[in-house]
PDB file of N, CA and C in Angstrom:
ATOM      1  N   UNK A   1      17.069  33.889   6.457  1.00  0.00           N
ATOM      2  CA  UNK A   1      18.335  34.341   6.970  1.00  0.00           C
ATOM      3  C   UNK A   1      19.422  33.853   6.014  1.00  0.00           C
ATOM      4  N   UNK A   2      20.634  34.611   5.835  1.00  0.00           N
ATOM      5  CA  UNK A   2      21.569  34.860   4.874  1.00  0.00           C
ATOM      6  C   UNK A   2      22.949  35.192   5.575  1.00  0.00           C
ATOM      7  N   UNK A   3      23.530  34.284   5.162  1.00  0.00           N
ATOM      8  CA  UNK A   3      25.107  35.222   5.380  1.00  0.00           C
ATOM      9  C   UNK A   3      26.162  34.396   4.391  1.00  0.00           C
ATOM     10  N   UNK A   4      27.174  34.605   4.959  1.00  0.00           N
ATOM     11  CA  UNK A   4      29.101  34.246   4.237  1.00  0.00           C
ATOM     12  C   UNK A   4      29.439  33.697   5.647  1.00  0.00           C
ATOM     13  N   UNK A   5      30.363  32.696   5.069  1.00  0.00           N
ATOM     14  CA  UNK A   5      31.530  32.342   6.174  1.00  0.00           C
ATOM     15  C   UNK A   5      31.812  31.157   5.067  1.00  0.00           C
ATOM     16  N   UNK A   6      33.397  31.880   5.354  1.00  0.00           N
ATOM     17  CA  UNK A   6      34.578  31.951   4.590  1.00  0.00           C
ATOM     18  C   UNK A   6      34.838  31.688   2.962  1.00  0.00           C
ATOM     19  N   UNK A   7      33.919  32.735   2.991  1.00  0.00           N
ATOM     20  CA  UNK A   7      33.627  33.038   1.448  1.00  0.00           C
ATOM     21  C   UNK A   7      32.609  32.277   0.928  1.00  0.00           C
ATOM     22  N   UNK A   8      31.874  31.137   1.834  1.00  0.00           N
ATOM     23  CA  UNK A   8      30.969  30.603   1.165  1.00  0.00           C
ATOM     24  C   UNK A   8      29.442  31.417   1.851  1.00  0.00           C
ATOM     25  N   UNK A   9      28.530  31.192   0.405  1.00  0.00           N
ATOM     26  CA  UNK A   9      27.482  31.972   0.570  1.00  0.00           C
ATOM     27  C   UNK A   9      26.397  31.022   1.728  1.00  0.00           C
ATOM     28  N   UNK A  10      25.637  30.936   2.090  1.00  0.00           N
ATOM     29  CA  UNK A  10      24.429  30.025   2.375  1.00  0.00           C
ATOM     30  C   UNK A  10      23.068  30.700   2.740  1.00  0.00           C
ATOM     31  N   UNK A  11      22.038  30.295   2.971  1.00  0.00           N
ATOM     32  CA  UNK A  11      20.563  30.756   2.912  1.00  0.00           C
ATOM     33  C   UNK A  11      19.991  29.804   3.902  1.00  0.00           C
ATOM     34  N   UNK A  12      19.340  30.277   4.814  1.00  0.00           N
ATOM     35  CA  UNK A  12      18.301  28.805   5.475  1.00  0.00           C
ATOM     36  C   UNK A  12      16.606  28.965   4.705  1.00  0.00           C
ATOM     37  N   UNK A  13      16.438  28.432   4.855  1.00  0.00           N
ATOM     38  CA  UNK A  13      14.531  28.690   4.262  1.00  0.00           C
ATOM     39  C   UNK A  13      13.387  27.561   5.254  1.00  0.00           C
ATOM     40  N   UNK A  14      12.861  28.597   4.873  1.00  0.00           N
ATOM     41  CA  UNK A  14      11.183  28.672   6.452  1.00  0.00           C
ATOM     42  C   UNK A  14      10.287  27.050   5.119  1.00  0.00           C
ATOM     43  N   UNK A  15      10.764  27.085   4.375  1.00  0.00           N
ATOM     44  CA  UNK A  15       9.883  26.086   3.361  1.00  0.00           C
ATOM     45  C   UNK A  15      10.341  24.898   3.721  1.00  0.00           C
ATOM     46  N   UNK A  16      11.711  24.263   4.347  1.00  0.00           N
ATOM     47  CA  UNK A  16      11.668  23.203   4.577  1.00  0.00           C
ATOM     48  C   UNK A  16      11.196  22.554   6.222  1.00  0.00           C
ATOM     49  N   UNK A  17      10.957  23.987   6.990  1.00  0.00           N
ATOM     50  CA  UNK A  17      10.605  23.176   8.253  1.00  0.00           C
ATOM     51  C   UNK A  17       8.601  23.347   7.903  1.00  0.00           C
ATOM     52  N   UNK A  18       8.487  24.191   6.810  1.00  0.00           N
ATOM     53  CA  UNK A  18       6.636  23.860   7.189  1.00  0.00           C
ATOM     54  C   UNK A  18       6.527  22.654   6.189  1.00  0.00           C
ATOM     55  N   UNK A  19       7.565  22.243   5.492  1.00  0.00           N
ATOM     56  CA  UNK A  19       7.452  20.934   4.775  1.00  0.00           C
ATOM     57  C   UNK A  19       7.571  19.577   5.434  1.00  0.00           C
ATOM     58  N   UNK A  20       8.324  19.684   6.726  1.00  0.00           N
ATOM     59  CA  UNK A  20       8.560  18.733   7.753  1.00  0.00           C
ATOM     60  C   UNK A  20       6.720  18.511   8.585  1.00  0.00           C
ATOM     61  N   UNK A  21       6.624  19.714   9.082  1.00  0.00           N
ATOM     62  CA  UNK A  21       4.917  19.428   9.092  1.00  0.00           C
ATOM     63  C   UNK A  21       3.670  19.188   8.292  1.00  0.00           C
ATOM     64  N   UNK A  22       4.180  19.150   7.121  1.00  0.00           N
ATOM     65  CA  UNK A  22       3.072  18.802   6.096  1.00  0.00           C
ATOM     66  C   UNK A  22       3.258  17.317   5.882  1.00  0.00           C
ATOM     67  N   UNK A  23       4.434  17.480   6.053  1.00  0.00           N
ATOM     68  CA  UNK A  23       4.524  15.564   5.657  1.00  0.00           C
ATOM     69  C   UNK A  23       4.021  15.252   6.700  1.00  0.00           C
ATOM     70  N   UNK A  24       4.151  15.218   8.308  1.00  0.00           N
ATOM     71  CA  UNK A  24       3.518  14.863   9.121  1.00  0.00           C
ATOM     72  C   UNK A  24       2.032  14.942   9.049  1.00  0.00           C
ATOM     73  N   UNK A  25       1.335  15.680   8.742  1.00  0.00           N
ATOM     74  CA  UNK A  25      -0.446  15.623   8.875  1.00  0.00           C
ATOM     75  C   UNK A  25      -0.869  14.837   7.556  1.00  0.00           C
ATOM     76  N   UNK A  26       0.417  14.790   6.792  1.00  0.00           N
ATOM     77  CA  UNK A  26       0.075  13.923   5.783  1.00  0.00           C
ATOM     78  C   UNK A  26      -0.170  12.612   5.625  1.00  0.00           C
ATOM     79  N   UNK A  27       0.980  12.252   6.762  1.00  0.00           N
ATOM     80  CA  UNK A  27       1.038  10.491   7.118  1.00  0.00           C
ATOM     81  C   UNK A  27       0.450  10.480   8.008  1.00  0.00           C
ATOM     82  N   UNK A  28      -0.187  11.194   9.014  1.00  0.00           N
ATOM     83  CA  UNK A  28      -1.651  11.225   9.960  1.00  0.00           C
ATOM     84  C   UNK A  28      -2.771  10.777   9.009  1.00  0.00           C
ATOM     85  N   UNK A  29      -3.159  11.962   8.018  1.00  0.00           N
ATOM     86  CA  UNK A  29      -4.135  11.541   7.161  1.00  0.00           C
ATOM     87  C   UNK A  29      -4.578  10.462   6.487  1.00  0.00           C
ATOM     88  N   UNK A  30      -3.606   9.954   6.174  1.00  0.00           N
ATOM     89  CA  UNK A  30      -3.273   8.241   5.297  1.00  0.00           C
ATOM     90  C   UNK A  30      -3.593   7.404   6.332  1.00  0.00           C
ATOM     91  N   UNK A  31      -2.997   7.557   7.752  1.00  0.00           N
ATOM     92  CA  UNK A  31      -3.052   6.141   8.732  1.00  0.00           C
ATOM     93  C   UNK A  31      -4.541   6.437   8.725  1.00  0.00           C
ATOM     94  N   UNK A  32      -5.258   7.523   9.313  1.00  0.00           N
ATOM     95  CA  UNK A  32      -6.825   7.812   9.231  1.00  0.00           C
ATOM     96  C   UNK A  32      -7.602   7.721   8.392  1.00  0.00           C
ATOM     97  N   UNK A  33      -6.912   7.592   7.063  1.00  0.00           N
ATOM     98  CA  UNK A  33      -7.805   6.940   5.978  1.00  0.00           C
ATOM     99  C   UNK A  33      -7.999   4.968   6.032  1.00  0.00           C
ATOM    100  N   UNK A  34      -6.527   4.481   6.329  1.00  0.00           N
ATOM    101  CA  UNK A  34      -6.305   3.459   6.028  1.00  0.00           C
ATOM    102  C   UNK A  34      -7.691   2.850   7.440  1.00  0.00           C
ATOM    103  N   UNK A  35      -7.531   3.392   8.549  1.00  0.00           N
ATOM    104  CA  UNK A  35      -8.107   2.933   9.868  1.00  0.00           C
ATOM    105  C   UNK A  35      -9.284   3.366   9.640  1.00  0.00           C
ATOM    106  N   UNK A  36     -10.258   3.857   8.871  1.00  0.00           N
ATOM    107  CA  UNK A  36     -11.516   4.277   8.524  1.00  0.00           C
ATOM    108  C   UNK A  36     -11.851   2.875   7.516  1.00  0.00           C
ATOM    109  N   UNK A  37     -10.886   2.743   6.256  1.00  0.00           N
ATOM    110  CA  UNK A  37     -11.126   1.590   5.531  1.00  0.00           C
ATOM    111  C   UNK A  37     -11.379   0.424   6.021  1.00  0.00           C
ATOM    112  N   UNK A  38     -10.425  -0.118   7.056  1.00  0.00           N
ATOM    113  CA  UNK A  38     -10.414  -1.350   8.039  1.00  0.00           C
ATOM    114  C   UNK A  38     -12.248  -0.885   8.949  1.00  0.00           C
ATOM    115  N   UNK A  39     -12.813  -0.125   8.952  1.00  0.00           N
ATOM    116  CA  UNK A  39     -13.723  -0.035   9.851  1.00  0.00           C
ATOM    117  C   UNK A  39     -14.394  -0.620   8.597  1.00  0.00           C
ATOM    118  N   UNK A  40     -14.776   0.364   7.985  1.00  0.00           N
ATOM    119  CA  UNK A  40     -15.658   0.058   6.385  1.00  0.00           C
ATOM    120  C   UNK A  40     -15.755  -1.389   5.913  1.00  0.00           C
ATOM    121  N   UNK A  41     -14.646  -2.057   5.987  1.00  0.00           N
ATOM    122  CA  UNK A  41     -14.830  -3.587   5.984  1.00  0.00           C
ATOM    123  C   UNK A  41     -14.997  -4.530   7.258  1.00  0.00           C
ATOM    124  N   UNK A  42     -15.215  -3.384   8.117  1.00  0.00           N
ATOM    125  CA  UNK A  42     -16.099  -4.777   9.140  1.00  0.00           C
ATOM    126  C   UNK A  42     -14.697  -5.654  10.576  1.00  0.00           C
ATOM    127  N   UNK A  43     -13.709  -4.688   9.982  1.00  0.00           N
ATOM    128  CA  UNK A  43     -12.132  -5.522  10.558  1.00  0.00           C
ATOM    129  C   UNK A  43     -12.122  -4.947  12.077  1.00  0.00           C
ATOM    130  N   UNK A  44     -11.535  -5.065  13.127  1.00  0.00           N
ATOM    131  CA  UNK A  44     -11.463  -4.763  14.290  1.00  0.00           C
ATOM    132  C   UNK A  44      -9.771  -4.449  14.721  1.00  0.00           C
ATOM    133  N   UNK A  45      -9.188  -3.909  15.322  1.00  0.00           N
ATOM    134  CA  UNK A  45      -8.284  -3.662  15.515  1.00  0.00           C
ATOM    135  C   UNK A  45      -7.556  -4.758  16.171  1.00  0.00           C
ATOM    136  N   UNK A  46      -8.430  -5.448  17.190  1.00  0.00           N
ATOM    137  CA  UNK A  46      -7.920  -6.970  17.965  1.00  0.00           C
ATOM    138  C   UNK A  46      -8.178  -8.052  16.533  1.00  0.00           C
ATOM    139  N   UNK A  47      -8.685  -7.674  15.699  1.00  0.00           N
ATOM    140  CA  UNK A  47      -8.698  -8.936  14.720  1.00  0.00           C
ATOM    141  C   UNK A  47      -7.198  -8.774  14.109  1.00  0.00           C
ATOM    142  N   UNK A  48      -7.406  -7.622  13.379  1.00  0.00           N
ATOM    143  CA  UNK A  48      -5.650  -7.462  12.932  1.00  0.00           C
ATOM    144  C   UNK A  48      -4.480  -7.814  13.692  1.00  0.00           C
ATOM    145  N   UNK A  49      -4.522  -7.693  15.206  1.00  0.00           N
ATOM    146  CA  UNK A  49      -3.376  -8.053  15.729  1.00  0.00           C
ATOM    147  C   UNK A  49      -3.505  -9.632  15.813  1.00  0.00           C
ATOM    148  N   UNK A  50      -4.593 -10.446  15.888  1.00  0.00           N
ATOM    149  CA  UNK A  50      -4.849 -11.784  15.452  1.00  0.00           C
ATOM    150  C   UNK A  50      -4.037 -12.330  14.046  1.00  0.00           C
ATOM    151  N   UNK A  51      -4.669 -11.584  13.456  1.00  0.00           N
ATOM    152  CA  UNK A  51      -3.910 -12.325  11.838  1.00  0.00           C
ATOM    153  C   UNK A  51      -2.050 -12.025  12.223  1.00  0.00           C
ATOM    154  N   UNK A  52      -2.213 -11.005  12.707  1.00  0.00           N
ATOM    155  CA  UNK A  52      -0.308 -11.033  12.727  1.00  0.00           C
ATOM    156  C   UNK A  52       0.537 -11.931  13.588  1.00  0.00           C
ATOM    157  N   UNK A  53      -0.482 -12.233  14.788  1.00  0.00           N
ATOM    158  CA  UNK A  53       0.277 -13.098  15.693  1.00  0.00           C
ATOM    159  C   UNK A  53      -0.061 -14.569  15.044  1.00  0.00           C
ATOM    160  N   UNK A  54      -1.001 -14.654  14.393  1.00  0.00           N
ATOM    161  CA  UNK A  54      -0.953 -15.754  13.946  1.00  0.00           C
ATOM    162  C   UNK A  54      -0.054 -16.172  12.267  1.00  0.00           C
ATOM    163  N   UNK A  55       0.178 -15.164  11.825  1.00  0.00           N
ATOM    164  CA  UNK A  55       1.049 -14.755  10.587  1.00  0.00           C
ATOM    165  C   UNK A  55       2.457 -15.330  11.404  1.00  0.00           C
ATOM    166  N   UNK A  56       3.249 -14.511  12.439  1.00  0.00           N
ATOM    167  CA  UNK A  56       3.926 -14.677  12.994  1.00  0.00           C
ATOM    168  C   UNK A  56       4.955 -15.743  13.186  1.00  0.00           C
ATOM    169  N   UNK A  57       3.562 -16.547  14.366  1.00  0.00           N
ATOM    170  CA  UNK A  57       3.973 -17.710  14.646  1.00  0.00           C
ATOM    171  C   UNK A  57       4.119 -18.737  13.322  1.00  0.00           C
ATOM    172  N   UNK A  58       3.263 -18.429  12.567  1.00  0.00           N
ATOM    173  CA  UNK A  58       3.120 -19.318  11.537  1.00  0.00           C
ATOM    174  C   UNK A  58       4.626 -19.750  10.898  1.00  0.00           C
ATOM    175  N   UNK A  59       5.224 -18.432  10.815  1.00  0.00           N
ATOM    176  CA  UNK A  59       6.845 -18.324   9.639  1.00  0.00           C
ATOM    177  C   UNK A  59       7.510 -18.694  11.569  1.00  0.00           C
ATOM    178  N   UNK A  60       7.532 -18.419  12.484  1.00  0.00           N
ATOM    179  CA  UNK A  60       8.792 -18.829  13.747  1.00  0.00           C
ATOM    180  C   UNK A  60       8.387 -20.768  14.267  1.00  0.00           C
ATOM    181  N   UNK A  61       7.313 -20.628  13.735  1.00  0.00           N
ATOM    182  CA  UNK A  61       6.845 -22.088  14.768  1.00  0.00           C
ATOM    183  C   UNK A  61       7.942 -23.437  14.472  1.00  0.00           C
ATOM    184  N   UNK A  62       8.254 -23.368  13.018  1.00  0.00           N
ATOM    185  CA  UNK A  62       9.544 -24.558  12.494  1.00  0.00           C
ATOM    186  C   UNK A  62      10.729 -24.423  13.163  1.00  0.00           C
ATOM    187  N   UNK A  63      11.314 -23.058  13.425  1.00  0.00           N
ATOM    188  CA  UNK A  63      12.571 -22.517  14.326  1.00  0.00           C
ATOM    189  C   UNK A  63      12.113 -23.257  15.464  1.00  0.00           C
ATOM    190  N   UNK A  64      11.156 -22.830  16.684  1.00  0.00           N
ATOM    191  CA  UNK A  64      11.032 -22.536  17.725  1.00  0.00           C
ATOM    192  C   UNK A  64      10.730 -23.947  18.296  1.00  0.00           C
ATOM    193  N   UNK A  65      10.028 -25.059  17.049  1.00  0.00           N
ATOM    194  CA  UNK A  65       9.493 -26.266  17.571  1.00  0.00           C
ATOM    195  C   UNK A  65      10.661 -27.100  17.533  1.00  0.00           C
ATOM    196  N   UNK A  66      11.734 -26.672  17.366  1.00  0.00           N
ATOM    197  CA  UNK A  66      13.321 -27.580  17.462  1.00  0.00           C
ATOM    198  C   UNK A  66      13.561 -28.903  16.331  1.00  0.00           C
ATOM    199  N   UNK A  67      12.725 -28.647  15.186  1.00  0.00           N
ATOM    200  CA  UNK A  67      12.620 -29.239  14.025  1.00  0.00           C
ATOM    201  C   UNK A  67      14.147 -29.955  14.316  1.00  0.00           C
ATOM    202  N   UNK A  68      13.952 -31.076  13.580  1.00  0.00           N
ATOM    203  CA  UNK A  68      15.735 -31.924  13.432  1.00  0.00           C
ATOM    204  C   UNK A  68      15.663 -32.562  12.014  1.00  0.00           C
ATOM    205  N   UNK A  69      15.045 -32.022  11.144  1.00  0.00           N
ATOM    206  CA  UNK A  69      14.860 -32.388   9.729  1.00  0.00           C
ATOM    207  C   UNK A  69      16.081 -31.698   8.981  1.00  0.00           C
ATOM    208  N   UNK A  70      16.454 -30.495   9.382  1.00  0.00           N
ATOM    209  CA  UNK A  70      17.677 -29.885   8.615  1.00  0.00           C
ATOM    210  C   UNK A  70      17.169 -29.612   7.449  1.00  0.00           C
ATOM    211  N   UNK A  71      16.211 -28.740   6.761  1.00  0.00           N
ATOM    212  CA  UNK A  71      16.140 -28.329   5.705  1.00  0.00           C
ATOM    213  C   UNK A  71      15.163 -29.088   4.462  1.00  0.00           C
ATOM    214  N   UNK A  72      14.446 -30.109   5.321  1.00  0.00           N
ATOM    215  CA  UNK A  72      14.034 -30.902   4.096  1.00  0.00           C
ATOM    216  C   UNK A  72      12.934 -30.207   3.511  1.00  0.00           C
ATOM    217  N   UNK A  73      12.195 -30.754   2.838  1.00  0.00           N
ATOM    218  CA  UNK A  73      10.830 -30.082   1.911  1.00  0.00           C
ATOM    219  C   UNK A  73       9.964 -29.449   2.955  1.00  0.00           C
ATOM    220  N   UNK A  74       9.454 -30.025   4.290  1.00  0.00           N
ATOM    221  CA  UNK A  74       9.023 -29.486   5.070  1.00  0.00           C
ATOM    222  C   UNK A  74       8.453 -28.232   5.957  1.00  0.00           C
ATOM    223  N   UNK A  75      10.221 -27.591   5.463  1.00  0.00           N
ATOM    224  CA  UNK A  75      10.949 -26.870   5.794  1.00  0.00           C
ATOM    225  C   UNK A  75      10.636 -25.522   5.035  1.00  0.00           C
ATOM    226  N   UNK A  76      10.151 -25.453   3.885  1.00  0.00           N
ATOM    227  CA  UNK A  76       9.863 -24.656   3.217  1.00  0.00           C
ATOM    228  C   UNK A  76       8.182 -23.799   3.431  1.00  0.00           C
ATOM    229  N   UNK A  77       8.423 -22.878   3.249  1.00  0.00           N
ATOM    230  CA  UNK A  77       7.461 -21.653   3.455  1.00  0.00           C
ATOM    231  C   UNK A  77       6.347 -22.445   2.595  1.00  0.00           C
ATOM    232  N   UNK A  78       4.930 -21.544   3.629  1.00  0.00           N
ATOM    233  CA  UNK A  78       3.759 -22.231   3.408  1.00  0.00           C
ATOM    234  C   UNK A  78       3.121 -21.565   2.342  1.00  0.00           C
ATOM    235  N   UNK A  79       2.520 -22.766   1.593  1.00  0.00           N
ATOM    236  CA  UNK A  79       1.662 -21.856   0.549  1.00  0.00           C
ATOM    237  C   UNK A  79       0.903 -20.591   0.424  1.00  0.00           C
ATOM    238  N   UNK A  80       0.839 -19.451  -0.449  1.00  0.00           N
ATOM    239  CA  UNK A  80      -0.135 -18.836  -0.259  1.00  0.00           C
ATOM    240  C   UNK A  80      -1.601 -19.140  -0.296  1.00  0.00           C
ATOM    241  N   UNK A  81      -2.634 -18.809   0.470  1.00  0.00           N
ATOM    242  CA  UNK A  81      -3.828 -18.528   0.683  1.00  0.00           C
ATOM    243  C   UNK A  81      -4.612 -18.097  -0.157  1.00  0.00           C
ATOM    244  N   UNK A  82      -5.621 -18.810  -1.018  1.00  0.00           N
ATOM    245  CA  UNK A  82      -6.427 -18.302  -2.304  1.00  0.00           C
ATOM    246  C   UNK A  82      -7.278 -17.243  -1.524  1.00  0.00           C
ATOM    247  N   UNK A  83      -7.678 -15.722  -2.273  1.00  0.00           N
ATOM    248  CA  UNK A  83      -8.204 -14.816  -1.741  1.00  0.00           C
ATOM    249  C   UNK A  83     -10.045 -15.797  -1.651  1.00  0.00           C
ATOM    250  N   UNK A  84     -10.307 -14.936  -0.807  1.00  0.00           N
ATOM    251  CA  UNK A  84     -11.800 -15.946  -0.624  1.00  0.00           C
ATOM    252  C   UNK A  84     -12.934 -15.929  -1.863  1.00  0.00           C
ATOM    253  N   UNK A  85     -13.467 -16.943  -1.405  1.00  0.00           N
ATOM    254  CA  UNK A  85     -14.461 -17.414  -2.796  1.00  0.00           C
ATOM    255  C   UNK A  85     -15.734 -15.826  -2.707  1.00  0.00           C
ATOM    256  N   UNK A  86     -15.673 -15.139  -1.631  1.00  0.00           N
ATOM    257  CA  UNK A  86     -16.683 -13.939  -1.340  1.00  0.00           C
ATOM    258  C   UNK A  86     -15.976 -12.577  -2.629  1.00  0.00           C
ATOM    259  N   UNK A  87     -14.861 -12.637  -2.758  1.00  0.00           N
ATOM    260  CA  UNK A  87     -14.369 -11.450  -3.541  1.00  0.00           C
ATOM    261  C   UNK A  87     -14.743 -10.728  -5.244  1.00  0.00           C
ATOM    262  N   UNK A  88     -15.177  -9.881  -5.209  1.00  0.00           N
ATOM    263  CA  UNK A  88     -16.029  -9.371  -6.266  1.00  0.00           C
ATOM    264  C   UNK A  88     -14.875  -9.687  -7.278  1.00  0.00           C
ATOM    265  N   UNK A  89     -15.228  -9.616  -8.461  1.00  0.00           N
ATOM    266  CA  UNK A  89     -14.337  -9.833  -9.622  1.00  0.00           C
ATOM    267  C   UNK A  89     -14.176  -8.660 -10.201  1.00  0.00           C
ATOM    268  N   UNK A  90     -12.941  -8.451 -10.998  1.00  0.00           N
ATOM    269  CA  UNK A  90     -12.829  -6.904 -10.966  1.00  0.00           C
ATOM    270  C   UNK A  90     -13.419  -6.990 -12.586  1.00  0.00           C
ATOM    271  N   UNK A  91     -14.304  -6.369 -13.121  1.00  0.00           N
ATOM    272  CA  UNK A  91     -14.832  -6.013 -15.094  1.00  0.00           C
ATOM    273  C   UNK A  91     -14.142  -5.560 -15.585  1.00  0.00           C
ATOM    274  N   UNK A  92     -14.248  -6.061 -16.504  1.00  0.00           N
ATOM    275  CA  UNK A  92     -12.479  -5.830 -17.668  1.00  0.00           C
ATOM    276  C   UNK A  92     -13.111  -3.787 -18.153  1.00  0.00           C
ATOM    277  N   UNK A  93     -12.297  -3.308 -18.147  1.00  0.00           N
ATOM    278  CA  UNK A  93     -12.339  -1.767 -18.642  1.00  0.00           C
ATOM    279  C   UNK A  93     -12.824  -1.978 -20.313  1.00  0.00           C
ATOM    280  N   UNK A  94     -13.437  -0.608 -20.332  1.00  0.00           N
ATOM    281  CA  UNK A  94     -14.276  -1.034 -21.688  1.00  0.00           C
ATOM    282  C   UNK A  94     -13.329  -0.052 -22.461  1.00  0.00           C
ATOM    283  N   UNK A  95     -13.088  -0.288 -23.883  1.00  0.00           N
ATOM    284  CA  UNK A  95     -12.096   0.809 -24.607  1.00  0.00           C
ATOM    285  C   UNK A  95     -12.685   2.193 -24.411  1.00  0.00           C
ATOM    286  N   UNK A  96     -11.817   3.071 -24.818  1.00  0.00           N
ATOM    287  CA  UNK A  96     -12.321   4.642 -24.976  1.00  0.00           C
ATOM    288  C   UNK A  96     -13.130   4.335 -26.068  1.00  0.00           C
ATOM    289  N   UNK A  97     -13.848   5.590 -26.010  1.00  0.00           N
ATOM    290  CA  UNK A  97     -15.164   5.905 -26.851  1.00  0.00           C
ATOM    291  C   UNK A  97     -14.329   6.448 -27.971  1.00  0.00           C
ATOM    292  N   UNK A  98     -14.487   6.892 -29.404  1.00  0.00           N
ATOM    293  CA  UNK A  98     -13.864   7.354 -30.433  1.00  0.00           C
ATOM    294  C   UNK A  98     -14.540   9.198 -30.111  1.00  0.00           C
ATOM    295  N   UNK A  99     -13.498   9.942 -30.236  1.00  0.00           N
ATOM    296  CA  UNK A  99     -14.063  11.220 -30.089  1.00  0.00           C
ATOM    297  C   UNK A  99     -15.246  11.389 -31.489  1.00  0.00           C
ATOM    298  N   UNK A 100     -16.141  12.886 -31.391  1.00  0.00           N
ATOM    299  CA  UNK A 100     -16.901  12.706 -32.039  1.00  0.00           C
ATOM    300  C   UNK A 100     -16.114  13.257 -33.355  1.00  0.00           C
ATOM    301  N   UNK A 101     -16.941  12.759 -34.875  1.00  0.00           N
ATOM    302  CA  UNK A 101     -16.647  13.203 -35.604  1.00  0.00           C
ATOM    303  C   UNK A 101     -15.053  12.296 -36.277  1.00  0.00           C
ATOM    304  N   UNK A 102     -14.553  11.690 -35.897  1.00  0.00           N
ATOM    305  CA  UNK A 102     -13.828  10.570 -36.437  1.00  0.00           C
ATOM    306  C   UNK A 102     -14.197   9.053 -36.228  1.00  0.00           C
ATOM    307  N   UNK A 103     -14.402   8.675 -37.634  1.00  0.00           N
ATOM    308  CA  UNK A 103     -14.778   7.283 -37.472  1.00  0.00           C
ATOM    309  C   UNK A 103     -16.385   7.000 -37.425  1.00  0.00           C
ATOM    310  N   UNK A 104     -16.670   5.764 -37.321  1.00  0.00           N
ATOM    311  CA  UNK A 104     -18.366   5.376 -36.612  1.00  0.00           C
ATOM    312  C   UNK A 104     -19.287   5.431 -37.801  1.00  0.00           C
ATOM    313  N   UNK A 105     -20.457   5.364 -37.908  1.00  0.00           N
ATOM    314  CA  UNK A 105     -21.356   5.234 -38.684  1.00  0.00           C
ATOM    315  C   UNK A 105     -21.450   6.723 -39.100  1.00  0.00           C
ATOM    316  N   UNK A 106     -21.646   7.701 -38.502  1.00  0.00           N
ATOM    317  CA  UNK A 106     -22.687   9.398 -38.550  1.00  0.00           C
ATOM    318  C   UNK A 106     -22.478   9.445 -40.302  1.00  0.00           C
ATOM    319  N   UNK A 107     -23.081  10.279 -40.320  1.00  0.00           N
ATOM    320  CA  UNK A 107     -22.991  11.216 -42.025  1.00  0.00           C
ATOM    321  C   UNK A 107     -22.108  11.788 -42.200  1.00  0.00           C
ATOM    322  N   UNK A 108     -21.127  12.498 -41.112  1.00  0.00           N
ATOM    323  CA  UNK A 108     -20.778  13.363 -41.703  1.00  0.00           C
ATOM    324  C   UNK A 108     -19.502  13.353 -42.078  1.00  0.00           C
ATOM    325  N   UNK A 109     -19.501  14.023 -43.244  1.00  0.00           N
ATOM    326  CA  UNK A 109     -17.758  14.120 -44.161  1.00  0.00           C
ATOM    327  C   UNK A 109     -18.401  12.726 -45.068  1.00  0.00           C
ATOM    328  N   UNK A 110     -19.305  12.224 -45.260  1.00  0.00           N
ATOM    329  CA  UNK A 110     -19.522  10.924 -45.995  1.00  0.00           C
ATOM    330  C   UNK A 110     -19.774  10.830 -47.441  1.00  0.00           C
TER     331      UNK A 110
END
């Protein structure tokens, strides 16, 4: 659909509302990938809300426990967590191969 008003032109287009639903089945798709992955590793949905409430409390518990230190070393955010001693190591990438015919031992052009 097309018209004027007051001399200005404008257009609506059907491409941005089926783009509003594509993004939607899109970020469906992703949460259903991500919640398939969490299965694949063995994770539970009550475990995840575990790590967060315990994430949580972890960063509110200094507020909430009525600390009277005022800021000392204490006070400061907790170390990070070394990933576990179970985690595969990632193998260093091996260079590209030389295409054929430049370089290398062969005969040819020799």
């Amino acid at each position: 659909m097309s018209g004027t008003i007051a001399g200005v032109s404008y257009s609506t287009s059907y491409g941005i509302k089926i783009g509003i639903w594509l993004g939607l089945i899109a970020a469906l798709a992703i949460t259903y990938g991500g919640y398939l992955q969490m299965q694949a590793e063995g994770t539970s949905l009550s475990d995840v809300r575990e790590q967060a409430s315990s994430a949580f409390s972890s960063v509110t518990s200094p507020s909430a426990g009525g600390s009277t230190t005022g800021g000392g070393p204490g006070d400061a955010a907790p170390a990070p967590v070394p990933p576990p001693a179970s985690a595969p190591a990632t193998p260093p990438i091996p260079p590209p191969a030389a295409p054929p015919g430049q370089g290398g031992t062969g005969g040819e052009g020799a």
